[in-house]
N, C-alpha and C. Protein backbone atom coordinates (compact mmCIF):
# COMPACT_ATOMS: atom_id res chain seq x y z
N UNK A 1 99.58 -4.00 -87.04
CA UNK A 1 100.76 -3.35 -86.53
C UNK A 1 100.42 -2.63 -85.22
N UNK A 2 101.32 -3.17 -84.13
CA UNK A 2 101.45 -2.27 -82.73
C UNK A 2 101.58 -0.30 -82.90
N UNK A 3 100.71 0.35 -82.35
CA UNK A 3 100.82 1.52 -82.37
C UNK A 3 101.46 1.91 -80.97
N UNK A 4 102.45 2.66 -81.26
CA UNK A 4 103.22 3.06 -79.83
C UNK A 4 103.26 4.55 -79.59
N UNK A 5 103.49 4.53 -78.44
CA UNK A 5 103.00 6.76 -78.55
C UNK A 5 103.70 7.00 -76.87
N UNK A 6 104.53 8.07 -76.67
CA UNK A 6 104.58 8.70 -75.36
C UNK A 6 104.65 9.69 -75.24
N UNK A 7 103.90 10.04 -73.88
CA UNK A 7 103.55 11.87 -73.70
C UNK A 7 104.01 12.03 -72.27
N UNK A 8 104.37 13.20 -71.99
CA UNK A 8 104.82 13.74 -70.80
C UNK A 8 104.06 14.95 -70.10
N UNK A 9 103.97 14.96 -69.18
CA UNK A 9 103.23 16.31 -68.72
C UNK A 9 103.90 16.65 -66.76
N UNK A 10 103.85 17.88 -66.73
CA UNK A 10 104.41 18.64 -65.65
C UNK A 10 103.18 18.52 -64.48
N UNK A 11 103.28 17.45 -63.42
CA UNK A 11 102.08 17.67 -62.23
C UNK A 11 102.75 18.23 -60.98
N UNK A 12 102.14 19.57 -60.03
CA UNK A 12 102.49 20.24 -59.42
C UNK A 12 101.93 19.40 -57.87
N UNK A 13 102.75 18.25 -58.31
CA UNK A 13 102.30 17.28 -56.79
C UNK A 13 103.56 16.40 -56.41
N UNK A 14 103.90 15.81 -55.39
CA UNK A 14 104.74 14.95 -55.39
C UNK A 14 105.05 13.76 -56.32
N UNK A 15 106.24 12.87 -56.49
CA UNK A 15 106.22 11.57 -57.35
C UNK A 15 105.05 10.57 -56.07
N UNK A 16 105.33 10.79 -55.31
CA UNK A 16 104.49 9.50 -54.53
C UNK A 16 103.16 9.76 -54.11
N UNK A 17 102.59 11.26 -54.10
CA UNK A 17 101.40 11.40 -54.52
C UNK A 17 100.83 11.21 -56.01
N UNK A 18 101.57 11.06 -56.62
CA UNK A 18 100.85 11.05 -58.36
C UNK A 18 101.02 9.61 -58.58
N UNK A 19 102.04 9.42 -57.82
CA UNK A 19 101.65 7.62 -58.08
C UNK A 19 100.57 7.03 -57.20
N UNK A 20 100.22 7.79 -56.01
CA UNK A 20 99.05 7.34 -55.22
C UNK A 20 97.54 7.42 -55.96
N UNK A 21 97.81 8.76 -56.21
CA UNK A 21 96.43 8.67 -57.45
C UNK A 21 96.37 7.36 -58.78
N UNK A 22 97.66 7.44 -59.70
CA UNK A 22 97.52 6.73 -60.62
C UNK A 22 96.95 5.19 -59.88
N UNK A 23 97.45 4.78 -58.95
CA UNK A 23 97.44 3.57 -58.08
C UNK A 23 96.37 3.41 -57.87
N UNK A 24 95.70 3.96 -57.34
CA UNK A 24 94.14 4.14 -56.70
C UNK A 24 93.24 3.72 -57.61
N UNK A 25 93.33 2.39 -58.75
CA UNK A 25 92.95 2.15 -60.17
C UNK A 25 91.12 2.20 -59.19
N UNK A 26 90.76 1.51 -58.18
CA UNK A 26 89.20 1.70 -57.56
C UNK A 26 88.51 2.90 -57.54
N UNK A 27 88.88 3.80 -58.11
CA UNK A 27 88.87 5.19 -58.04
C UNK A 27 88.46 6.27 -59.24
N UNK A 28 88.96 5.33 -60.31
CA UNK A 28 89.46 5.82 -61.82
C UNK A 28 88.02 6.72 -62.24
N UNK A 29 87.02 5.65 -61.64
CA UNK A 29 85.43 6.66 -61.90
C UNK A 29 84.99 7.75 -61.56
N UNK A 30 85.68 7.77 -60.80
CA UNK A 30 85.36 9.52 -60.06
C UNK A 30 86.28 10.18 -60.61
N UNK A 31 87.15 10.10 -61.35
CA UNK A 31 88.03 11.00 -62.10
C UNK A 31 88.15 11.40 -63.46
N UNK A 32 88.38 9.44 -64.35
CA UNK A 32 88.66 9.56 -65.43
C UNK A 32 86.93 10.01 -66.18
N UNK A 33 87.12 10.66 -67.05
CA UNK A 33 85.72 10.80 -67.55
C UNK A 33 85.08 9.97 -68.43
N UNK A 34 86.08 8.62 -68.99
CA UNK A 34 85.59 7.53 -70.31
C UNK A 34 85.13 6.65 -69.21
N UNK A 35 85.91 6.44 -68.55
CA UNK A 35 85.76 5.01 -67.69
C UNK A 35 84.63 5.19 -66.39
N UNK A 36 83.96 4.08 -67.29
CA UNK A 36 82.25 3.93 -66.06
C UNK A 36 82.09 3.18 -65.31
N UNK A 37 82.97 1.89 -65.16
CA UNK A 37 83.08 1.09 -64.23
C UNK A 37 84.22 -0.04 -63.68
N UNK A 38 84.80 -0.11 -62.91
CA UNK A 38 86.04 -0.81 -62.39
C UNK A 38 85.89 -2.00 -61.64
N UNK A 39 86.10 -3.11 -61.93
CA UNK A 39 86.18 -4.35 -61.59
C UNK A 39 87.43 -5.04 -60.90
N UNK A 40 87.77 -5.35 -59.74
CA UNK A 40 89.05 -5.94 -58.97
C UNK A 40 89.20 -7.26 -59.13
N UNK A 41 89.21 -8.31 -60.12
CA UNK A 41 89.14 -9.67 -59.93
C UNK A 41 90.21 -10.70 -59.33
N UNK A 42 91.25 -9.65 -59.08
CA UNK A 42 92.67 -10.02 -58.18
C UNK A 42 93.19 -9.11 -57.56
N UNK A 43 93.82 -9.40 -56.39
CA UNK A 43 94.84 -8.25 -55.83
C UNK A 43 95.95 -9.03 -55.57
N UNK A 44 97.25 -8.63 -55.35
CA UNK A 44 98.45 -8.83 -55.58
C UNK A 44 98.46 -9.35 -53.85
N UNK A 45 99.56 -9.53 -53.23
CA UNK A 45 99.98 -10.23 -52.13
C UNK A 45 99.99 -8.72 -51.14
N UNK A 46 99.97 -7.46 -51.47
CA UNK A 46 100.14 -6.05 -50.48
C UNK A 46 98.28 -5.51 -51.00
N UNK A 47 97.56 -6.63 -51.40
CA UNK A 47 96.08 -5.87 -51.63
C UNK A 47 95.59 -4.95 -53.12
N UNK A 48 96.99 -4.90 -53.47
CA UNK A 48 96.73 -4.07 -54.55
C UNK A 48 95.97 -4.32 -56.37
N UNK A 49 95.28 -3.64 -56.74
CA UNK A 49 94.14 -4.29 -57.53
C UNK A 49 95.72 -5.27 -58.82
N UNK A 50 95.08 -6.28 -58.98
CA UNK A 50 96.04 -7.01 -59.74
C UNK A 50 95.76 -6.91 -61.30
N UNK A 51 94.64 -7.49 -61.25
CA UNK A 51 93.53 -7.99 -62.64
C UNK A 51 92.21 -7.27 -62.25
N UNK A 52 91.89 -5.90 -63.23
CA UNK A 52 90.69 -5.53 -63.42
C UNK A 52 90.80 -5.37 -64.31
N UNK A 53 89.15 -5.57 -64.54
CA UNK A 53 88.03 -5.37 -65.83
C UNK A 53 87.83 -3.75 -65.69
N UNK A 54 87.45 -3.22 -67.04
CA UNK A 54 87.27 -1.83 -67.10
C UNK A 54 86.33 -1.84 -68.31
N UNK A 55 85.14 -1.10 -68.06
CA UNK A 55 83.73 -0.76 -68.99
C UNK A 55 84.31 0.94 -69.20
N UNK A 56 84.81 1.04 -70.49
CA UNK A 56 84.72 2.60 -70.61
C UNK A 56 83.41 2.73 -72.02
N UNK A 57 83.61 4.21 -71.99
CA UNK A 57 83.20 4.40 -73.43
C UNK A 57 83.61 6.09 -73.67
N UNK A 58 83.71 5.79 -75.51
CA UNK A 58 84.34 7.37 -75.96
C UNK A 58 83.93 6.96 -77.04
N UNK A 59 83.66 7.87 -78.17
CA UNK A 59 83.42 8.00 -79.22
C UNK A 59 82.22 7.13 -79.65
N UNK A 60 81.09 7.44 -78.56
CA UNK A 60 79.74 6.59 -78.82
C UNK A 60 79.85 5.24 -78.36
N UNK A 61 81.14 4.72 -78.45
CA UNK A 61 80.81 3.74 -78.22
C UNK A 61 81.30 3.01 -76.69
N UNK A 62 80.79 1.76 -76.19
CA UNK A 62 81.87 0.98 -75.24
C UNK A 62 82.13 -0.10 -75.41
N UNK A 63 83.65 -0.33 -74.43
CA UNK A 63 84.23 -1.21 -74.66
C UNK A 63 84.62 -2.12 -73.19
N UNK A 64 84.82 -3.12 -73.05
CA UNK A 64 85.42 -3.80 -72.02
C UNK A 64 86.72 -4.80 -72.45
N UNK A 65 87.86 -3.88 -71.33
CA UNK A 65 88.70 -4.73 -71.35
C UNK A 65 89.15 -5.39 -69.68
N UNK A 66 90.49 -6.43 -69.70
CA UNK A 66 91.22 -6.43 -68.64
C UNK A 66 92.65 -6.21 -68.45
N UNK A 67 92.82 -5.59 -67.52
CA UNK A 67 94.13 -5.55 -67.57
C UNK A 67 94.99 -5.92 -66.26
N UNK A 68 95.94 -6.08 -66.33
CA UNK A 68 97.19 -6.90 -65.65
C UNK A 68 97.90 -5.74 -65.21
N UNK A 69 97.91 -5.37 -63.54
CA UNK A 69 99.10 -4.57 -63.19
C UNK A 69 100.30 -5.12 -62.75
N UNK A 70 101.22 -4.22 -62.94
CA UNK A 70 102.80 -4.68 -62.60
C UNK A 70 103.25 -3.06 -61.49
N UNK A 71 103.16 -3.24 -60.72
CA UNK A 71 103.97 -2.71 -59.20
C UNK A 71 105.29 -2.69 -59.01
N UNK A 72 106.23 -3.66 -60.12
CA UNK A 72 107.82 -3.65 -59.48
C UNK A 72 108.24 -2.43 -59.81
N UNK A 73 108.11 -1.47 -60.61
CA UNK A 73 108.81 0.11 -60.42
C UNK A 73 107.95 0.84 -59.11
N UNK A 74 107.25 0.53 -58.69
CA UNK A 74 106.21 1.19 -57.62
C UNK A 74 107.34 1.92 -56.40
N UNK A 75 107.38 2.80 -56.19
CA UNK A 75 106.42 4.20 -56.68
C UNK A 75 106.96 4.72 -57.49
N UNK A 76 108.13 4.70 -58.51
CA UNK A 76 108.15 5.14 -59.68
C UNK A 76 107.63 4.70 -60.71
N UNK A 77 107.05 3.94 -60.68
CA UNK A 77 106.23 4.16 -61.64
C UNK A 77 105.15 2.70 -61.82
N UNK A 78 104.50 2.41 -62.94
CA UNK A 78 103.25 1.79 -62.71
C UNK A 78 102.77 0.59 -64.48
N UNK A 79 103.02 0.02 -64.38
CA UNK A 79 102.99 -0.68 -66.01
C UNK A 79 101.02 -1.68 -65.82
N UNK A 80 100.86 -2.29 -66.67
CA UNK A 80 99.92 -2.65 -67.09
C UNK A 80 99.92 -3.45 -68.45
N UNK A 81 99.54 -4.34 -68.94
CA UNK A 81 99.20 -5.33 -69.88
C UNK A 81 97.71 -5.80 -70.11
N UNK A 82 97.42 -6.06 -71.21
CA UNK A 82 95.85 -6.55 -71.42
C UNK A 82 95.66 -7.22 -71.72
N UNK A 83 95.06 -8.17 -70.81
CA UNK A 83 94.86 -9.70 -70.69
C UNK A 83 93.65 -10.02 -71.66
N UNK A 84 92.51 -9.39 -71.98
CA UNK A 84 91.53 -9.63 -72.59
C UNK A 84 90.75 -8.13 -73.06
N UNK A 85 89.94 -8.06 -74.28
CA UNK A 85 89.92 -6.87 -74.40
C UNK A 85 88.80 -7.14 -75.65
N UNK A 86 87.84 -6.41 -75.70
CA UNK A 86 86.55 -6.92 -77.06
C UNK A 86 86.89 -5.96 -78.14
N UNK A 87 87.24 -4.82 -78.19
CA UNK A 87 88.05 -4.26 -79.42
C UNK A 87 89.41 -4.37 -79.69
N UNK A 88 90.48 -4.55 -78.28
CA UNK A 88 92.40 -4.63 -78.52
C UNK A 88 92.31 -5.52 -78.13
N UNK A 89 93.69 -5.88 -78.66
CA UNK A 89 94.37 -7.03 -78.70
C UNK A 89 95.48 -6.52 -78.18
N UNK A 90 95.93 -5.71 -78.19
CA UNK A 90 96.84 -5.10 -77.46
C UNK A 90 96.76 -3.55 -76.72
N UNK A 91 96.89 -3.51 -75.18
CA UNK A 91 96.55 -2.31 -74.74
C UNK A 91 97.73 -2.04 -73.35
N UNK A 92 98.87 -2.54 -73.95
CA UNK A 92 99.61 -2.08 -72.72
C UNK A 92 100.64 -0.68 -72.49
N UNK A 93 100.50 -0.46 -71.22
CA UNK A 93 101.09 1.07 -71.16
C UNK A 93 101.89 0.99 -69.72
N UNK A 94 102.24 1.99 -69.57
CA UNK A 94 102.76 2.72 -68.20
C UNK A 94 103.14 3.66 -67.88
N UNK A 95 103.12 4.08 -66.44
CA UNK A 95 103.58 5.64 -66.13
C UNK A 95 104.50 5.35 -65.73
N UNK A 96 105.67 7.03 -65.59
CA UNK A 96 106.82 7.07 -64.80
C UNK A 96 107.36 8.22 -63.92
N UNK A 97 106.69 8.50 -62.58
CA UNK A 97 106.81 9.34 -62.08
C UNK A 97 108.28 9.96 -61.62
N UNK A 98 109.34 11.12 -61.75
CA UNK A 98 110.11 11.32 -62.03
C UNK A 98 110.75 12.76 -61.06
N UNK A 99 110.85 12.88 -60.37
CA UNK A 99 110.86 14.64 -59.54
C UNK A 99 111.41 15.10 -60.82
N UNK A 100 110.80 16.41 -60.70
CA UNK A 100 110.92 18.12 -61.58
C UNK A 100 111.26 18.96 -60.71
N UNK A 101 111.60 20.20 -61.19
CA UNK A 101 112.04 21.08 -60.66
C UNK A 101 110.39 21.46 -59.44
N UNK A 102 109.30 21.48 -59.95
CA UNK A 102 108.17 22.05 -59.90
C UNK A 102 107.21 21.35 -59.50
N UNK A 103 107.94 20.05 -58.96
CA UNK A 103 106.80 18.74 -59.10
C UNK A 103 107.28 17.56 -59.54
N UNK A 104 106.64 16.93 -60.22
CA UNK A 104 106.97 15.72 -61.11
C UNK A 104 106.03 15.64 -62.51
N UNK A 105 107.61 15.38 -63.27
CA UNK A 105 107.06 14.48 -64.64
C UNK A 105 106.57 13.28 -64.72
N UNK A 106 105.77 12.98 -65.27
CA UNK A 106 104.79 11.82 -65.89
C UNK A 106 105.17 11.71 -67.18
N UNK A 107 105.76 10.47 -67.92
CA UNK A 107 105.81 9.91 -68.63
C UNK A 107 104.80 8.65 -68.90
N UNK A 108 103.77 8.74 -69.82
CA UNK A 108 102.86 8.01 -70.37
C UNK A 108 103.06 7.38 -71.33
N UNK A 109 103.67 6.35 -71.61
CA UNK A 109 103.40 5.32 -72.82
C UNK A 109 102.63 4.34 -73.05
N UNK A 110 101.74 4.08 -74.23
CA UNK A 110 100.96 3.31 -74.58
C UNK A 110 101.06 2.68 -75.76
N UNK A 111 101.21 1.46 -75.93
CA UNK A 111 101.31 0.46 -76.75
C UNK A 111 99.90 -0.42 -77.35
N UNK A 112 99.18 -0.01 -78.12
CA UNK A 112 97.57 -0.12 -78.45
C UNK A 112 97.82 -0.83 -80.39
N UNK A 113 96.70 -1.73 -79.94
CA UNK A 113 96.37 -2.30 -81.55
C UNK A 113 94.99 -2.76 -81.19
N UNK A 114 94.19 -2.51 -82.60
CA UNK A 114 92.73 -2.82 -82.20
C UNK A 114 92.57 -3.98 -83.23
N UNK A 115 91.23 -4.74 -82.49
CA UNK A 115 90.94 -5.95 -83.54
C UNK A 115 90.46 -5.83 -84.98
N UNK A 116 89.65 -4.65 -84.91
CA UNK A 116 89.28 -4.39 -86.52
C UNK A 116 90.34 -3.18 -87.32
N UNK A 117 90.53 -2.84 -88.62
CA UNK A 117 91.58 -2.35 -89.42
C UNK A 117 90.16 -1.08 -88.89
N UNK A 118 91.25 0.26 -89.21
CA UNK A 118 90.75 1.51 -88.76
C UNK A 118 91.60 2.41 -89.71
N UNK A 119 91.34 3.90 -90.55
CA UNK A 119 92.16 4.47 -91.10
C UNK A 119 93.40 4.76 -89.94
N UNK A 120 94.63 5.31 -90.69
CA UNK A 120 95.44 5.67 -89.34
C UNK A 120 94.93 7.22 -88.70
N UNK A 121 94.91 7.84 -89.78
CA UNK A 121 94.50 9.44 -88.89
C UNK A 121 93.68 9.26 -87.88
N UNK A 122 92.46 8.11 -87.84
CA UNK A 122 91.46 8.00 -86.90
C UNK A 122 92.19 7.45 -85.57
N UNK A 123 93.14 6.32 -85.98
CA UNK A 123 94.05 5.47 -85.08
C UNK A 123 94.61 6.56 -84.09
N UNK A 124 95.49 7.73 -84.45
CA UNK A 124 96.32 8.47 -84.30
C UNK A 124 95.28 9.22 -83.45
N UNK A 125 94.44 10.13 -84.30
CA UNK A 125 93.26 10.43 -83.30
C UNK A 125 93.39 10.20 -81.70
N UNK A 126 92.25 9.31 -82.09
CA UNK A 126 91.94 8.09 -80.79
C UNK A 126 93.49 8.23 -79.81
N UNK A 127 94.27 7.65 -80.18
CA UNK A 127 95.43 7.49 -78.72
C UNK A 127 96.10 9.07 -78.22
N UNK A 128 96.10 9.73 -79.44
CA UNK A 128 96.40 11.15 -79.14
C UNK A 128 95.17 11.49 -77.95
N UNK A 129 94.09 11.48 -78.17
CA UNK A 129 93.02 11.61 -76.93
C UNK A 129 93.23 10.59 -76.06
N UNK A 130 92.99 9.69 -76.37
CA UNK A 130 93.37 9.08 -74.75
C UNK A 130 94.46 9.26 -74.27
N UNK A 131 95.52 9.37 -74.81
CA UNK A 131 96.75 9.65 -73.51
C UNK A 131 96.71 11.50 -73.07
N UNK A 132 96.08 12.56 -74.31
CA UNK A 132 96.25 13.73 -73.41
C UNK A 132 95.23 13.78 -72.51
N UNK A 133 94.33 12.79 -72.83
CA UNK A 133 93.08 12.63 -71.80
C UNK A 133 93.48 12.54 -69.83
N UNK A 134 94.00 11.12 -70.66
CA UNK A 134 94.85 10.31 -68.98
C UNK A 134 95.71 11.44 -68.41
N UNK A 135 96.72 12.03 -69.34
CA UNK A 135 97.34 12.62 -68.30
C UNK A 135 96.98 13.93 -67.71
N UNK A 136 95.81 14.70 -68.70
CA UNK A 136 95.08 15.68 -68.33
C UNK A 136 94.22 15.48 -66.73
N UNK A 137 93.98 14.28 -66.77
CA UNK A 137 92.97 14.06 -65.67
C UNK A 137 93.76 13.61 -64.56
N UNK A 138 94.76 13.17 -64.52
CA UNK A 138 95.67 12.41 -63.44
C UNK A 138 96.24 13.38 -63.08
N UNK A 139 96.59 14.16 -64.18
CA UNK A 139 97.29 16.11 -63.21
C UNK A 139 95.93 16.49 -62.57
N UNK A 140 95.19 16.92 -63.23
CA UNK A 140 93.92 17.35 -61.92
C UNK A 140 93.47 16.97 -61.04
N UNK A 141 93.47 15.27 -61.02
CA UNK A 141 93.24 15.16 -59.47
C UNK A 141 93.89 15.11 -58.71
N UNK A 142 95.57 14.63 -58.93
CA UNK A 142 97.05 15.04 -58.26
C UNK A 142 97.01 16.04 -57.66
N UNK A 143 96.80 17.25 -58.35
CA UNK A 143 97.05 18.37 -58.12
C UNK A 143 95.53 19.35 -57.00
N UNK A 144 94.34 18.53 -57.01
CA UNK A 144 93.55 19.15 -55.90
C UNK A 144 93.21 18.44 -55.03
N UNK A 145 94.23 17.03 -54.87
CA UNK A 145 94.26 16.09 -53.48
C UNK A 145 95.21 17.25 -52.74
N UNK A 146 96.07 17.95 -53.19
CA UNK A 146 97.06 18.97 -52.94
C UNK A 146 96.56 19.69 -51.18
């Protein structure tokens, strides 16, 4: 069964700066703290990374997947699909940058199923950290490109 989850968080930066960061997927290493290495194996027709590979690791362990970007909400927002993946089978998500009174909202949804059966509390776990992760880290660097 597909696990689905969305979180929101308040970044004190523009919508088209927070989508410049999220965008900047060549980058993700110097920010995100799971992800150790970023791979470009396509770029789209404007340069932009299409199909990368991504080596993270969390919870001891790592993993490599790929994923598929989608640009048509660009600059509101930013989708992704996973083309190949050694623990999911399914890992697709997206942001949606939004003006706030204060900034912009980020809307994060992620759509995740892994290849081996896992209790759910652990399931729940796991995506609860990675998405307050992502959007924890995508407000901080948003916010001191500032």
């Amino acid at each position: 069964m597909t696990d689905q989850t969305t979180e929101r968080i308040l970044v004190e930066a523009s919508p088209s700066e927070v989508y410049e960061v999220a965008a900047d997927i060549e980058r993700y290493p110097e920010w995100v703290a799971d992800i150790k290495t970023v791979t470009v194996a396509e770029r789209d027709g404007l340069g932009r990374p299409k199909l990368v590979t991504f080596r993270t690791a969390a919870f001891g362990r790592s993993t490599t997947y790929t994923l598929e970007y989608d640009y048509r909400a660009a600059p509101q927002g930013l989708a992704w699909r996973l083309v190949e993946g050694d623990l999911t089978t399914i890992l697709d998500g997206s942001y949606a940058f939004a003006v706030a009174q204060e900034g912009t909202e980020v809307t994060y949804h992620l759509e995740a199923e892994l290849r081996v059966p896992i209790p759910g509390f652990v399931k729940t776990r796991a995506q609860s950290r990675i998405q307050s992760t992502a959007l924890r880290e995508l407000k901080a660097r948003a916010e001191s490109l500032r």
